[in-house]
N, C-alpha and C. Protein backbone atom coordinates (compact mmCIF):
# COMPACT_ATOMS: atom_id res chain seq x y z
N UNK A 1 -23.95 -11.97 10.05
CA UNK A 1 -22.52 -12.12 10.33
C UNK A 1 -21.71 -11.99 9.04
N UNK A 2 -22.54 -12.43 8.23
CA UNK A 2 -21.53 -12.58 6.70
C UNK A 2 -21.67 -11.24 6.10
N UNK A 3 -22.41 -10.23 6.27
CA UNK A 3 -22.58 -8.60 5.93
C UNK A 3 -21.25 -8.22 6.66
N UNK A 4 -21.50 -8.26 7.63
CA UNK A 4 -20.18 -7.63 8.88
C UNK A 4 -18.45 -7.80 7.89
N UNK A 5 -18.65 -9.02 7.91
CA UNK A 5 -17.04 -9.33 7.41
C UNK A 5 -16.66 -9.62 6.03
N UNK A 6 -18.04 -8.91 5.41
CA UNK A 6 -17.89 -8.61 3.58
C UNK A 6 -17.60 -6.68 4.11
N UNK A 7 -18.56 -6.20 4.89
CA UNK A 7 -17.63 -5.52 4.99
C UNK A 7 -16.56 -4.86 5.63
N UNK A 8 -16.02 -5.62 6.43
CA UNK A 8 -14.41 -5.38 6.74
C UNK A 8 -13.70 -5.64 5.96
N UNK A 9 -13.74 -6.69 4.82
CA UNK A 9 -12.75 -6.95 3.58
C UNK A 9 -12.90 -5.80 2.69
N UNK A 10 -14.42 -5.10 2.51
CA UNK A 10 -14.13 -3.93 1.51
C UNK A 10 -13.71 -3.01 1.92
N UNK A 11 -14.00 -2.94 3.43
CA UNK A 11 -12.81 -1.33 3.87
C UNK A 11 -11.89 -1.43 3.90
N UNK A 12 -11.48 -2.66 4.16
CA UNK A 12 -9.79 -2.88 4.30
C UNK A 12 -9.39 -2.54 2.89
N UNK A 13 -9.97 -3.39 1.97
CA UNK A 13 -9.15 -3.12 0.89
C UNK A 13 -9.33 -1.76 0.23
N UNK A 14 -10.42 -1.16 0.38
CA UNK A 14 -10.56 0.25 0.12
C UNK A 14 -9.26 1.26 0.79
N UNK A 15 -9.01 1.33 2.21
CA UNK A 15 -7.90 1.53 2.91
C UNK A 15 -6.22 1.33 2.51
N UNK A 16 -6.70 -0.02 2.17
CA UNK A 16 -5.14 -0.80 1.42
C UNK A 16 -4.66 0.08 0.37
N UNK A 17 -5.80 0.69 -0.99
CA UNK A 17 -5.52 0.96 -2.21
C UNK A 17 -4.96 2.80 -1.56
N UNK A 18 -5.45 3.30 -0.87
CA UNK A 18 -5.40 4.38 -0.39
C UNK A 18 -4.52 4.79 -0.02
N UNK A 19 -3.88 4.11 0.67
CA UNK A 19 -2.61 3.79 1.66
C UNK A 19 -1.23 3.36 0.49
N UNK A 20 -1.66 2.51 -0.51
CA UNK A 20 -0.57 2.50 -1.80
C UNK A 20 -0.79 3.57 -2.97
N UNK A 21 -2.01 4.52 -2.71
CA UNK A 21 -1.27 5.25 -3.92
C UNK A 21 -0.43 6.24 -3.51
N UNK A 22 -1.03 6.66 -2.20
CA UNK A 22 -0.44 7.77 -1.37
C UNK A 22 1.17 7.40 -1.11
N UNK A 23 1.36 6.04 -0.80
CA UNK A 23 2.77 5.48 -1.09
C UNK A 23 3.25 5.48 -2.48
N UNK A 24 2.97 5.19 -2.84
CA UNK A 24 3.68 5.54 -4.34
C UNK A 24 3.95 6.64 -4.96
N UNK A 25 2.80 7.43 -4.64
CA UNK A 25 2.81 9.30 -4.92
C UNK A 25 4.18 9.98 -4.02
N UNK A 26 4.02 9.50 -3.04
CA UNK A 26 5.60 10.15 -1.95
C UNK A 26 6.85 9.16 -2.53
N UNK A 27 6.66 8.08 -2.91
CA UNK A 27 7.52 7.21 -3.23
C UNK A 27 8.45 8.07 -4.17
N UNK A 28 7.47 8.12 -5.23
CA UNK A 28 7.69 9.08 -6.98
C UNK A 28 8.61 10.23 -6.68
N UNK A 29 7.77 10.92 -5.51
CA UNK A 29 8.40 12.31 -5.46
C UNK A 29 9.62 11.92 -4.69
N UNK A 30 9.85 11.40 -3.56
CA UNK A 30 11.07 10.95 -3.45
C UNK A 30 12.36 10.47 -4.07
N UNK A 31 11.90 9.76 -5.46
CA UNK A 31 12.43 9.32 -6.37
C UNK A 31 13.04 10.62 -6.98
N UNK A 32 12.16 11.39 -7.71
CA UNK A 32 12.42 12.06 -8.42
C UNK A 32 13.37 13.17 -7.69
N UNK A 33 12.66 13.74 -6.19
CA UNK A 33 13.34 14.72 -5.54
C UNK A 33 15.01 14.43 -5.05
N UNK A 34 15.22 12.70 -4.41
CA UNK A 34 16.36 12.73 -4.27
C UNK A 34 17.25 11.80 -5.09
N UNK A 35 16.46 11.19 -6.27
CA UNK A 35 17.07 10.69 -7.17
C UNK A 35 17.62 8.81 -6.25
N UNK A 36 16.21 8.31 -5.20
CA UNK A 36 16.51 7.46 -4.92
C UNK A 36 16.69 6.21 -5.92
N UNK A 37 17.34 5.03 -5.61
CA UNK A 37 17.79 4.05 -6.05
C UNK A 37 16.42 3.03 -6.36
N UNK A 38 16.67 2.01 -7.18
CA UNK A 38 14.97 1.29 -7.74
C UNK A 38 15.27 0.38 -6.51
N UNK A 39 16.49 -0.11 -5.61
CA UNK A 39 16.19 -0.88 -4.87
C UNK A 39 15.44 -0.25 -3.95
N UNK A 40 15.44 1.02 -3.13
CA UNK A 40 14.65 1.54 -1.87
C UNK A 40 13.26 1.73 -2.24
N UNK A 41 13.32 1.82 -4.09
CA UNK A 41 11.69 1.99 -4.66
C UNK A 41 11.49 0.39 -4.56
N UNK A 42 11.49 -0.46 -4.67
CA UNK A 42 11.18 -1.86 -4.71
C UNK A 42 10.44 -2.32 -2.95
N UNK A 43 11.34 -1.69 -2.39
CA UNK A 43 11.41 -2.24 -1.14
C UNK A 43 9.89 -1.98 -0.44
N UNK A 44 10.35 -0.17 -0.70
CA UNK A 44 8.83 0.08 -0.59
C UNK A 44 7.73 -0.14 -0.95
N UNK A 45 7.34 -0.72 -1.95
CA UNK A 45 6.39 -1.24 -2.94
C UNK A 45 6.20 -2.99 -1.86
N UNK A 46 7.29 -3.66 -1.86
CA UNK A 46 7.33 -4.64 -0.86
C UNK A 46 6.00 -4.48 0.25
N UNK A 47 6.74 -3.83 0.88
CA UNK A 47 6.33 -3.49 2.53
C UNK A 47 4.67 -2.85 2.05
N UNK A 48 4.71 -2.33 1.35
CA UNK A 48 3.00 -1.59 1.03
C UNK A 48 2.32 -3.07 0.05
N UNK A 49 2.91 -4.20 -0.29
CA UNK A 49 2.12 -4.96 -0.34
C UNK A 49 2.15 -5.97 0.37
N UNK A 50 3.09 -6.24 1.05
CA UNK A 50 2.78 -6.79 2.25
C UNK A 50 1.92 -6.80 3.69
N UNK A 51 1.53 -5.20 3.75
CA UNK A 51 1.17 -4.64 4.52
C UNK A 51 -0.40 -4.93 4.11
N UNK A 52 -0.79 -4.82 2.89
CA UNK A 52 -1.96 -4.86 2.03
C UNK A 52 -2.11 -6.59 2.17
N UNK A 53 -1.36 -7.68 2.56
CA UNK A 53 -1.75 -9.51 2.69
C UNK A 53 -2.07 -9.36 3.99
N UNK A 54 -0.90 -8.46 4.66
CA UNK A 54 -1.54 -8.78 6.19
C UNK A 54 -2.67 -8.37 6.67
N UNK A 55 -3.26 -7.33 5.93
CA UNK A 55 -4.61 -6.62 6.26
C UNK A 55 -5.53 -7.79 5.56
N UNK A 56 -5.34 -8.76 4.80
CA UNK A 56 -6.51 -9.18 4.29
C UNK A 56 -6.11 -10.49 5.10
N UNK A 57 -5.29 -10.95 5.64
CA UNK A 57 -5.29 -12.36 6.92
C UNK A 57 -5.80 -11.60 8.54
C-alpha cells in the first residue's frame, strides 16, 4: 500500500513540475509577446502553485 501512494506523490509531483514549466514558458512568451503586466505574471505563478498544494492534498 505504501509503494502505491509513494508513487502517486512522485507522479504527481513529476506532473506538477511539468505543468509549471510549460506555464511559465507560455507565461514568458506572453510576457514578452504582449508586454503583460507582473501582476497577471504573479497571478499565474499563484494558480500554478496552488494547483501544485492541491495535487499534493
Amino acid at each position: 500500500m505504501r509503494e502505491s501512494i509513494t508513487t502517486i506523490i512522485i507522479t504527481c509531483l513529476m506532473l506538477w513540475t511539468v505543468v509549471a514549466a510549460i506555464t511559465t514558458i507560455v507565461t514568458y512568451l506572453l510576457y514578452v509577446i504582449f508586454e503583460i503586466g507582473s501582476d497577471q505574471l504573479s497571478t499565474v505563478s499563484f494558480m500554478c502553485a496552488m494547483s501544485g498544494a492541491g495535487c499534493l492534498m
